[in-house]
C-alpha atoms as a PDB file:
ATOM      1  CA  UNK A   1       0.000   0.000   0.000  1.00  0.00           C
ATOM      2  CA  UNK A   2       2.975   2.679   0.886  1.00  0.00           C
ATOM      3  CA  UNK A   3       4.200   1.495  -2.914  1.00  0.00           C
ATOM      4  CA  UNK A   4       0.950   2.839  -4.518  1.00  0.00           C
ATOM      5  CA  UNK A   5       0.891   6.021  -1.897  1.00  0.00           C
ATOM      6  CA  UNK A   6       4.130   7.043  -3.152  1.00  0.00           C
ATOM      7  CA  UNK A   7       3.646   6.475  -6.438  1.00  0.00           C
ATOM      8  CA  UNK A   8       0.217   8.065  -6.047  1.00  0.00           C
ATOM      9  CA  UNK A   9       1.818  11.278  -4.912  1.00  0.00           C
ATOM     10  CA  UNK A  10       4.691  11.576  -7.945  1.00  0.00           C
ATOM     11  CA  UNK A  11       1.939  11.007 -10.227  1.00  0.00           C
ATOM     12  CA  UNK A  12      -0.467  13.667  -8.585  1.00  0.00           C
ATOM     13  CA  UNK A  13       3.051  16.488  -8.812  1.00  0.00           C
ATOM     14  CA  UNK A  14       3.231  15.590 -12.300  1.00  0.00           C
ATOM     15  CA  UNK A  15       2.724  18.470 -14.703  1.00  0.00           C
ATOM     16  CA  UNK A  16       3.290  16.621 -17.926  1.00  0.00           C
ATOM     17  CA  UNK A  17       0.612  14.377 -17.372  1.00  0.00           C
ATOM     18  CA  UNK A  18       0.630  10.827 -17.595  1.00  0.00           C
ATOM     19  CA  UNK A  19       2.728   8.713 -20.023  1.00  0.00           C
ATOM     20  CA  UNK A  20       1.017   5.052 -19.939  1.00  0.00           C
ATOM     21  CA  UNK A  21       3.149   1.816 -20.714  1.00  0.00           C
ATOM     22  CA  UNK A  22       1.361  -0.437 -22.770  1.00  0.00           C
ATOM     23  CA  UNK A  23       1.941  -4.102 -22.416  1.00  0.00           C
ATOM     24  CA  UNK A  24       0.172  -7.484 -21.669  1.00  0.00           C
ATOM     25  CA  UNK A  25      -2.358  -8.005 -18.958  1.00  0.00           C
ATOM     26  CA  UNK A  26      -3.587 -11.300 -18.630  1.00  0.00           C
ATOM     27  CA  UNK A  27      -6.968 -12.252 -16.739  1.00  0.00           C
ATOM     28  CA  UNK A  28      -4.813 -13.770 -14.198  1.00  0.00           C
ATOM     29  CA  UNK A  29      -4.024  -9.810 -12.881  1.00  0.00           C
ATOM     30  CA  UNK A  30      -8.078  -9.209 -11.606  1.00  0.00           C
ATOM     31  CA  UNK A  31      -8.191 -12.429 -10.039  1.00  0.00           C
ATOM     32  CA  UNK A  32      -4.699 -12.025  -7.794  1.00  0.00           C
ATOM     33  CA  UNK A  33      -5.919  -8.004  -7.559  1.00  0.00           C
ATOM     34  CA  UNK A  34      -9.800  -8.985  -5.817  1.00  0.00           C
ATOM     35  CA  UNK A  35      -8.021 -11.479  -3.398  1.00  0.00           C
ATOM     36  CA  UNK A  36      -6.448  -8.687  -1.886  1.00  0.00           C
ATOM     37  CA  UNK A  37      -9.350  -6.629  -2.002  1.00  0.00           C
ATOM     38  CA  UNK A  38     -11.274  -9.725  -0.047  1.00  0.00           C
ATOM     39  CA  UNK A  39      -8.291  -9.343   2.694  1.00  0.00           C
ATOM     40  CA  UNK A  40      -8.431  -5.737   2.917  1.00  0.00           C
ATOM     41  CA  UNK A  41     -12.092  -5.833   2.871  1.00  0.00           C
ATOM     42  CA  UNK A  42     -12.640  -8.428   5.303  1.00  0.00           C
ATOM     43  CA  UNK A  43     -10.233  -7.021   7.751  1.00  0.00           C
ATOM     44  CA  UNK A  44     -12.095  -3.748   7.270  1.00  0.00           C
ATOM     45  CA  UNK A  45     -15.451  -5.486   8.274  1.00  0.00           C
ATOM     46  CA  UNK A  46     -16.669  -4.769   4.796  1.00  0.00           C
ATOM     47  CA  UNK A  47     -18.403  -7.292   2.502  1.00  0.00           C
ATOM     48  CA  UNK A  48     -16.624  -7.598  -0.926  1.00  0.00           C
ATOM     49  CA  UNK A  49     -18.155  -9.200  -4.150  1.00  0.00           C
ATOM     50  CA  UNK A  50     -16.311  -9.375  -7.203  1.00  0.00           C
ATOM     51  CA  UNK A  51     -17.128 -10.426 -10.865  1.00  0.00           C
ATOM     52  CA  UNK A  52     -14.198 -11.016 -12.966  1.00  0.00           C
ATOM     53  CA  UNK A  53     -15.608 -11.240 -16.631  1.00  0.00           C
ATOM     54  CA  UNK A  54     -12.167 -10.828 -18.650  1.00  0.00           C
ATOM     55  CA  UNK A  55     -11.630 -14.583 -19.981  1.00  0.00           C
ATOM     56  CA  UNK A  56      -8.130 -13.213 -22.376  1.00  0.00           C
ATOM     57  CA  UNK A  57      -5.101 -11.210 -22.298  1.00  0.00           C
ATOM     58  CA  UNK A  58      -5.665  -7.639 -23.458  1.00  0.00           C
ATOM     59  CA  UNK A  59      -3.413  -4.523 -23.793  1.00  0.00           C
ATOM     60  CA  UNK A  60      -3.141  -1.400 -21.394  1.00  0.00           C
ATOM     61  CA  UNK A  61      -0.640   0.201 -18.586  1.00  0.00           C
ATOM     62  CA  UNK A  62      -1.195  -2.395 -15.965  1.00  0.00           C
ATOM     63  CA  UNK A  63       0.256  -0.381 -13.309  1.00  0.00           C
ATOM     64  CA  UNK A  64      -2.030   2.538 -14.013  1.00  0.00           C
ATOM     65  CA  UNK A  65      -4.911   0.029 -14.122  1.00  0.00           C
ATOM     66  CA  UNK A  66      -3.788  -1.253 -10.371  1.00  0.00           C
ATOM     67  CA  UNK A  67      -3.553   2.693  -9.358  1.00  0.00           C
ATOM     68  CA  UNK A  68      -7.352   3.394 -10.788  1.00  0.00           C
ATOM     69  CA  UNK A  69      -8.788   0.028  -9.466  1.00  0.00           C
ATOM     70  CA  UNK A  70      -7.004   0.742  -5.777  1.00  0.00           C
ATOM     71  CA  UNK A  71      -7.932   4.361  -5.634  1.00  0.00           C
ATOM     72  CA  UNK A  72     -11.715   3.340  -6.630  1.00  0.00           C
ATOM     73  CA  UNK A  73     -11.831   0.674  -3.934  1.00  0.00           C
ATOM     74  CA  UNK A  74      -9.918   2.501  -1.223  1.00  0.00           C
ATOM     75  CA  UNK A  75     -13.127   5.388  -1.550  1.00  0.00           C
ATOM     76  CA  UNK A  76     -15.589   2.519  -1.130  1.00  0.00           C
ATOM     77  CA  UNK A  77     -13.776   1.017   2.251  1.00  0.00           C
ATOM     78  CA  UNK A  78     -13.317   4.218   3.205  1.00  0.00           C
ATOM     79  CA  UNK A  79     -17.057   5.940   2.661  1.00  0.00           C
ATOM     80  CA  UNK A  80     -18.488   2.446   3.290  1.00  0.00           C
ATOM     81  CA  UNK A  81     -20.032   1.602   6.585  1.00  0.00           C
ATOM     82  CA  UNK A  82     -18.561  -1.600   9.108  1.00  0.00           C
ATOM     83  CA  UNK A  83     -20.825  -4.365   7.226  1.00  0.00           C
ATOM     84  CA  UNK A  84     -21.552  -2.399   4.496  1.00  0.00           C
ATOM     85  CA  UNK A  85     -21.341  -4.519   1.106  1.00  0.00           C
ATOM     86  CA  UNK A  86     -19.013  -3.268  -1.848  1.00  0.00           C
ATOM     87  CA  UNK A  87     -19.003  -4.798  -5.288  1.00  0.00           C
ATOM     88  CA  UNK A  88     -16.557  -4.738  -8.002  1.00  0.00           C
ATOM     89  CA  UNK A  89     -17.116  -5.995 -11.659  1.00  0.00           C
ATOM     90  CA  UNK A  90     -14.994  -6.071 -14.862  1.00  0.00           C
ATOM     91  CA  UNK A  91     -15.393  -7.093 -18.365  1.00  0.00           C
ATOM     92  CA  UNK A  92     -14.032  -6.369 -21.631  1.00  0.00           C
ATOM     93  CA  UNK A  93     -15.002  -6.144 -25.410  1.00  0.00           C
ATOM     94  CA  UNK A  94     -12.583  -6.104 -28.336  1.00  0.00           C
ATOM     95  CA  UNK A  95     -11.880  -2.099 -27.689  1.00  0.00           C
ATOM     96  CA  UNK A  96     -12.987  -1.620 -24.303  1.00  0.00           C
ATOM     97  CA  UNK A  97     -12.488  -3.057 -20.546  1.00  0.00           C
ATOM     98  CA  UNK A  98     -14.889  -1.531 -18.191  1.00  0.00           C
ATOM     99  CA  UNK A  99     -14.806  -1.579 -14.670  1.00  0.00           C
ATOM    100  CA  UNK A 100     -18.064  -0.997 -11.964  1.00  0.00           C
ATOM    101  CA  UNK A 101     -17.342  -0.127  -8.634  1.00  0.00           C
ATOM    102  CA  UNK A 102     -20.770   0.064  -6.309  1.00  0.00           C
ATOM    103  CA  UNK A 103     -21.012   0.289  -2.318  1.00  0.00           C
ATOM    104  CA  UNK A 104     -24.154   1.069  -0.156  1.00  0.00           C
ATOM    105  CA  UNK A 105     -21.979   3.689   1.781  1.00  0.00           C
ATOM    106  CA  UNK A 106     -22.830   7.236   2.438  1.00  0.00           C
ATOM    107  CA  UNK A 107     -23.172   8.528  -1.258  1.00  0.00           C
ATOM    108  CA  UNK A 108     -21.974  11.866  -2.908  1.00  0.00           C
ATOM    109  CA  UNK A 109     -24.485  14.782  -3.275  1.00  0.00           C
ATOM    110  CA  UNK A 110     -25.356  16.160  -6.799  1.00  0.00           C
ATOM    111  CA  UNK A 111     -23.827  19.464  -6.163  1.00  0.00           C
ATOM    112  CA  UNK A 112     -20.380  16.861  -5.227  1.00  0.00           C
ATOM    113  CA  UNK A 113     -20.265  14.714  -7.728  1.00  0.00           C
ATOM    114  CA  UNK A 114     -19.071  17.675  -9.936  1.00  0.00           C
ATOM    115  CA  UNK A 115     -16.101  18.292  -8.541  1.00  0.00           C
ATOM    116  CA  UNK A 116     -14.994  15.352  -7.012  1.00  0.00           C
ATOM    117  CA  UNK A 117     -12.312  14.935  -9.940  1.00  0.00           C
ATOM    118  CA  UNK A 118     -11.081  18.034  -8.760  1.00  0.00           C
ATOM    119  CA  UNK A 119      -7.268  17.657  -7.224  1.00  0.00           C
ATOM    120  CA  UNK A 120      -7.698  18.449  -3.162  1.00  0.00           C
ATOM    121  CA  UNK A 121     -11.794  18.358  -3.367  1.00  0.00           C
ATOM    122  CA  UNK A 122     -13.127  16.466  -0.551  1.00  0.00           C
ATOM    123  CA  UNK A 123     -16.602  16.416   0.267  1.00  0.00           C
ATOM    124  CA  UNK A 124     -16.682  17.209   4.043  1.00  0.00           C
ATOM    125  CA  UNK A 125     -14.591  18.128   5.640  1.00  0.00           C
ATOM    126  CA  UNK A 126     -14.950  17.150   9.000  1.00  0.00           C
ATOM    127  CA  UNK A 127     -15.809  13.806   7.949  1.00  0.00           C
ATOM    128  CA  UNK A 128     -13.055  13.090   5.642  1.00  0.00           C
ATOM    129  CA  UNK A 129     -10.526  14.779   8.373  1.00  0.00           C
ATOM    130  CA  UNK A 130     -11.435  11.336  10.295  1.00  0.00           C
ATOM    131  CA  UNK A 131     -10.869   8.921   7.169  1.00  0.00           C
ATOM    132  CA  UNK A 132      -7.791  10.680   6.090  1.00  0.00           C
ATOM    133  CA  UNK A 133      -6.735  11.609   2.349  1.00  0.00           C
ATOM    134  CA  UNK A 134      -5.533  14.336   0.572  1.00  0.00           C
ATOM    135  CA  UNK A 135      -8.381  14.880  -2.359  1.00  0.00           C
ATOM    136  CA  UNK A 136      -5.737  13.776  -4.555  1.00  0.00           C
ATOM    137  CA  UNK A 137      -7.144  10.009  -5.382  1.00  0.00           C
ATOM    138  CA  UNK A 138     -10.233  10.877  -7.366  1.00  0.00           C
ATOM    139  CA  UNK A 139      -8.423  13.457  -9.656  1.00  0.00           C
ATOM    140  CA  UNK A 140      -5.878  11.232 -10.200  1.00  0.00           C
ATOM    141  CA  UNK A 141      -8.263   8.199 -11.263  1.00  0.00           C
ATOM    142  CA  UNK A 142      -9.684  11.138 -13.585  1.00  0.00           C
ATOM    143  CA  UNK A 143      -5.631  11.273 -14.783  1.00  0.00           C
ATOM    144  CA  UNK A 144      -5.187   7.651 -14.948  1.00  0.00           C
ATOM    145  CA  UNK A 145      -8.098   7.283 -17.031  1.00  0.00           C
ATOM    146  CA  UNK A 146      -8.269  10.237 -19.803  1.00  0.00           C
ATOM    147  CA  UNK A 147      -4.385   8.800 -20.348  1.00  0.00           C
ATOM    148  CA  UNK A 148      -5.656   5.650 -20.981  1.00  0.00           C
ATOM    149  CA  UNK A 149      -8.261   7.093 -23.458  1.00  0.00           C
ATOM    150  CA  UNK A 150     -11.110   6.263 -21.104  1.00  0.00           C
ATOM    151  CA  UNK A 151     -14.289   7.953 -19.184  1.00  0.00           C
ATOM    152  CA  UNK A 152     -15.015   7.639 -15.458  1.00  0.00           C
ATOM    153  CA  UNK A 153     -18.751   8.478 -14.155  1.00  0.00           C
ATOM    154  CA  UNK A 154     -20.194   8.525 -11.128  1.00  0.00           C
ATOM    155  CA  UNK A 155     -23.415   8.259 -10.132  1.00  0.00           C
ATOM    156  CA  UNK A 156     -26.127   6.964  -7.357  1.00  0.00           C
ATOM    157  CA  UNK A 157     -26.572   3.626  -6.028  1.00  0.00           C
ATOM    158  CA  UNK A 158     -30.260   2.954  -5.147  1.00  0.00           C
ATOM    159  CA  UNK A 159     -31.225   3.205  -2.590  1.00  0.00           C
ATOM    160  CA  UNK A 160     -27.802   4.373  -1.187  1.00  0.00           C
ATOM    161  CA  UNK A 161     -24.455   4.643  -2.017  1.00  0.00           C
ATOM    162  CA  UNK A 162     -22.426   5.461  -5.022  1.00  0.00           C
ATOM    163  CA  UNK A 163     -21.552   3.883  -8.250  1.00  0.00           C
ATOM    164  CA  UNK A 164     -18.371   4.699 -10.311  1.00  0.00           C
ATOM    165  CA  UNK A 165     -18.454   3.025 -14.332  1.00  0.00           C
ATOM    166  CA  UNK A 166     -14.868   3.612 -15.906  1.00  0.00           C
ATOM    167  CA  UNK A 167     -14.455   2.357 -19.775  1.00  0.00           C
ATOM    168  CA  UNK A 168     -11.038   2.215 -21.406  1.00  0.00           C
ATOM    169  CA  UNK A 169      -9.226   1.709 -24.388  1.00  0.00           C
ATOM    170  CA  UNK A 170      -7.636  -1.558 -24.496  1.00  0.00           C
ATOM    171  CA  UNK A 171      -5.930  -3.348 -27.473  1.00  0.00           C
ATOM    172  CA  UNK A 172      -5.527  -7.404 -28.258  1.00  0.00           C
ATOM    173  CA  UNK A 173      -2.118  -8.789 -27.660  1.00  0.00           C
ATOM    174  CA  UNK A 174      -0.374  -9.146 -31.153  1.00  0.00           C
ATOM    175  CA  UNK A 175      -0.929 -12.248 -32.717  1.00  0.00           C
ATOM    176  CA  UNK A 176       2.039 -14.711 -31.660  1.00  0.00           C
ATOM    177  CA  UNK A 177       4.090 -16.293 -34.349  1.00  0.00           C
ATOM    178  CA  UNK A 178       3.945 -20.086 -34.671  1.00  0.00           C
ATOM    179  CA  UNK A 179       7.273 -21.461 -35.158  1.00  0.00           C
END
Protein backbone atom coordinates (compact mmCIF):
# COMPACT_ATOMS: atom_id res chain seq x y z
CA UNK A 1 0.00 0.00 0.00
CA UNK A 2 2.98 2.68 0.89
CA UNK A 3 4.20 1.50 -2.91
CA UNK A 4 0.95 2.84 -4.52
CA UNK A 5 0.89 6.02 -1.90
CA UNK A 6 4.13 7.04 -3.15
CA UNK A 7 3.65 6.48 -6.44
CA UNK A 8 0.22 8.07 -6.05
CA UNK A 9 1.82 11.28 -4.91
CA UNK A 10 4.69 11.58 -7.94
CA UNK A 11 1.94 11.01 -10.23
CA UNK A 12 -0.47 13.67 -8.58
CA UNK A 13 3.05 16.49 -8.81
CA UNK A 14 3.23 15.59 -12.30
CA UNK A 15 2.72 18.47 -14.70
CA UNK A 16 3.29 16.62 -17.93
CA UNK A 17 0.61 14.38 -17.37
CA UNK A 18 0.63 10.83 -17.60
CA UNK A 19 2.73 8.71 -20.02
CA UNK A 20 1.02 5.05 -19.94
CA UNK A 21 3.15 1.82 -20.71
CA UNK A 22 1.36 -0.44 -22.77
CA UNK A 23 1.94 -4.10 -22.42
CA UNK A 24 0.17 -7.48 -21.67
CA UNK A 25 -2.36 -8.01 -18.96
CA UNK A 26 -3.59 -11.30 -18.63
CA UNK A 27 -6.97 -12.25 -16.74
CA UNK A 28 -4.81 -13.77 -14.20
CA UNK A 29 -4.02 -9.81 -12.88
CA UNK A 30 -8.08 -9.21 -11.61
CA UNK A 31 -8.19 -12.43 -10.04
CA UNK A 32 -4.70 -12.03 -7.79
CA UNK A 33 -5.92 -8.00 -7.56
CA UNK A 34 -9.80 -8.98 -5.82
CA UNK A 35 -8.02 -11.48 -3.40
CA UNK A 36 -6.45 -8.69 -1.89
CA UNK A 37 -9.35 -6.63 -2.00
CA UNK A 38 -11.27 -9.73 -0.05
CA UNK A 39 -8.29 -9.34 2.69
CA UNK A 40 -8.43 -5.74 2.92
CA UNK A 41 -12.09 -5.83 2.87
CA UNK A 42 -12.64 -8.43 5.30
CA UNK A 43 -10.23 -7.02 7.75
CA UNK A 44 -12.09 -3.75 7.27
CA UNK A 45 -15.45 -5.49 8.27
CA UNK A 46 -16.67 -4.77 4.80
CA UNK A 47 -18.40 -7.29 2.50
CA UNK A 48 -16.62 -7.60 -0.93
CA UNK A 49 -18.15 -9.20 -4.15
CA UNK A 50 -16.31 -9.38 -7.20
CA UNK A 51 -17.13 -10.43 -10.87
CA UNK A 52 -14.20 -11.02 -12.97
CA UNK A 53 -15.61 -11.24 -16.63
CA UNK A 54 -12.17 -10.83 -18.65
CA UNK A 55 -11.63 -14.58 -19.98
CA UNK A 56 -8.13 -13.21 -22.38
CA UNK A 57 -5.10 -11.21 -22.30
CA UNK A 58 -5.66 -7.64 -23.46
CA UNK A 59 -3.41 -4.52 -23.79
CA UNK A 60 -3.14 -1.40 -21.39
CA UNK A 61 -0.64 0.20 -18.59
CA UNK A 62 -1.19 -2.40 -15.97
CA UNK A 63 0.26 -0.38 -13.31
CA UNK A 64 -2.03 2.54 -14.01
CA UNK A 65 -4.91 0.03 -14.12
CA UNK A 66 -3.79 -1.25 -10.37
CA UNK A 67 -3.55 2.69 -9.36
CA UNK A 68 -7.35 3.39 -10.79
CA UNK A 69 -8.79 0.03 -9.47
CA UNK A 70 -7.00 0.74 -5.78
CA UNK A 71 -7.93 4.36 -5.63
CA UNK A 72 -11.72 3.34 -6.63
CA UNK A 73 -11.83 0.67 -3.93
CA UNK A 74 -9.92 2.50 -1.22
CA UNK A 75 -13.13 5.39 -1.55
CA UNK A 76 -15.59 2.52 -1.13
CA UNK A 77 -13.78 1.02 2.25
CA UNK A 78 -13.32 4.22 3.20
CA UNK A 79 -17.06 5.94 2.66
CA UNK A 80 -18.49 2.45 3.29
CA UNK A 81 -20.03 1.60 6.58
CA UNK A 82 -18.56 -1.60 9.11
CA UNK A 83 -20.83 -4.36 7.23
CA UNK A 84 -21.55 -2.40 4.50
CA UNK A 85 -21.34 -4.52 1.11
CA UNK A 86 -19.01 -3.27 -1.85
CA UNK A 87 -19.00 -4.80 -5.29
CA UNK A 88 -16.56 -4.74 -8.00
CA UNK A 89 -17.12 -5.99 -11.66
CA UNK A 90 -14.99 -6.07 -14.86
CA UNK A 91 -15.39 -7.09 -18.36
CA UNK A 92 -14.03 -6.37 -21.63
CA UNK A 93 -15.00 -6.14 -25.41
CA UNK A 94 -12.58 -6.10 -28.34
CA UNK A 95 -11.88 -2.10 -27.69
CA UNK A 96 -12.99 -1.62 -24.30
CA UNK A 97 -12.49 -3.06 -20.55
CA UNK A 98 -14.89 -1.53 -18.19
CA UNK A 99 -14.81 -1.58 -14.67
CA UNK A 100 -18.06 -1.00 -11.96
CA UNK A 101 -17.34 -0.13 -8.63
CA UNK A 102 -20.77 0.06 -6.31
CA UNK A 103 -21.01 0.29 -2.32
CA UNK A 104 -24.15 1.07 -0.16
CA UNK A 105 -21.98 3.69 1.78
CA UNK A 106 -22.83 7.24 2.44
CA UNK A 107 -23.17 8.53 -1.26
CA UNK A 108 -21.97 11.87 -2.91
CA UNK A 109 -24.48 14.78 -3.28
CA UNK A 110 -25.36 16.16 -6.80
CA UNK A 111 -23.83 19.46 -6.16
CA UNK A 112 -20.38 16.86 -5.23
CA UNK A 113 -20.27 14.71 -7.73
CA UNK A 114 -19.07 17.67 -9.94
CA UNK A 115 -16.10 18.29 -8.54
CA UNK A 116 -14.99 15.35 -7.01
CA UNK A 117 -12.31 14.93 -9.94
CA UNK A 118 -11.08 18.03 -8.76
CA UNK A 119 -7.27 17.66 -7.22
CA UNK A 120 -7.70 18.45 -3.16
CA UNK A 121 -11.79 18.36 -3.37
CA UNK A 122 -13.13 16.47 -0.55
CA UNK A 123 -16.60 16.42 0.27
CA UNK A 124 -16.68 17.21 4.04
CA UNK A 125 -14.59 18.13 5.64
CA UNK A 126 -14.95 17.15 9.00
CA UNK A 127 -15.81 13.81 7.95
CA UNK A 128 -13.05 13.09 5.64
CA UNK A 129 -10.53 14.78 8.37
CA UNK A 130 -11.44 11.34 10.30
CA UNK A 131 -10.87 8.92 7.17
CA UNK A 132 -7.79 10.68 6.09
CA UNK A 133 -6.73 11.61 2.35
CA UNK A 134 -5.53 14.34 0.57
CA UNK A 135 -8.38 14.88 -2.36
CA UNK A 136 -5.74 13.78 -4.55
CA UNK A 137 -7.14 10.01 -5.38
CA UNK A 138 -10.23 10.88 -7.37
CA UNK A 139 -8.42 13.46 -9.66
CA UNK A 140 -5.88 11.23 -10.20
CA UNK A 141 -8.26 8.20 -11.26
CA UNK A 142 -9.68 11.14 -13.58
CA UNK A 143 -5.63 11.27 -14.78
CA UNK A 144 -5.19 7.65 -14.95
CA UNK A 145 -8.10 7.28 -17.03
CA UNK A 146 -8.27 10.24 -19.80
CA UNK A 147 -4.38 8.80 -20.35
CA UNK A 148 -5.66 5.65 -20.98
CA UNK A 149 -8.26 7.09 -23.46
CA UNK A 150 -11.11 6.26 -21.10
CA UNK A 151 -14.29 7.95 -19.18
CA UNK A 152 -15.02 7.64 -15.46
CA UNK A 153 -18.75 8.48 -14.15
CA UNK A 154 -20.19 8.52 -11.13
CA UNK A 155 -23.41 8.26 -10.13
CA UNK A 156 -26.13 6.96 -7.36
CA UNK A 157 -26.57 3.63 -6.03
CA UNK A 158 -30.26 2.95 -5.15
CA UNK A 159 -31.23 3.20 -2.59
CA UNK A 160 -27.80 4.37 -1.19
CA UNK A 161 -24.45 4.64 -2.02
CA UNK A 162 -22.43 5.46 -5.02
CA UNK A 163 -21.55 3.88 -8.25
CA UNK A 164 -18.37 4.70 -10.31
CA UNK A 165 -18.45 3.03 -14.33
CA UNK A 166 -14.87 3.61 -15.91
CA UNK A 167 -14.46 2.36 -19.77
CA UNK A 168 -11.04 2.21 -21.41
CA UNK A 169 -9.23 1.71 -24.39
CA UNK A 170 -7.64 -1.56 -24.50
CA UNK A 171 -5.93 -3.35 -27.47
CA UNK A 172 -5.53 -7.40 -28.26
CA UNK A 173 -2.12 -8.79 -27.66
CA UNK A 174 -0.37 -9.15 -31.15
CA UNK A 175 -0.93 -12.25 -32.72
CA UNK A 176 2.04 -14.71 -31.66
CA UNK A 177 4.09 -16.29 -34.35
CA UNK A 178 3.95 -20.09 -34.67
CA UNK A 179 7.27 -21.46 -35.16
Amino acid sequence: MRFLTTNLLNLARRDDGIKPEIAEVSPQFFKTTFANYELIASENDRVFDYENRVYRPFMTDQLLLKQLMTILFDNAIKYTEEDGKIEFVVHATDRHLYLTVADNGIGISDTDKKKIFDRFYRVDKARTRQKGGFGLGLSLAKQIVDALRGTITVKDNKPRGTIFEVKIAIQSPPKRKNK
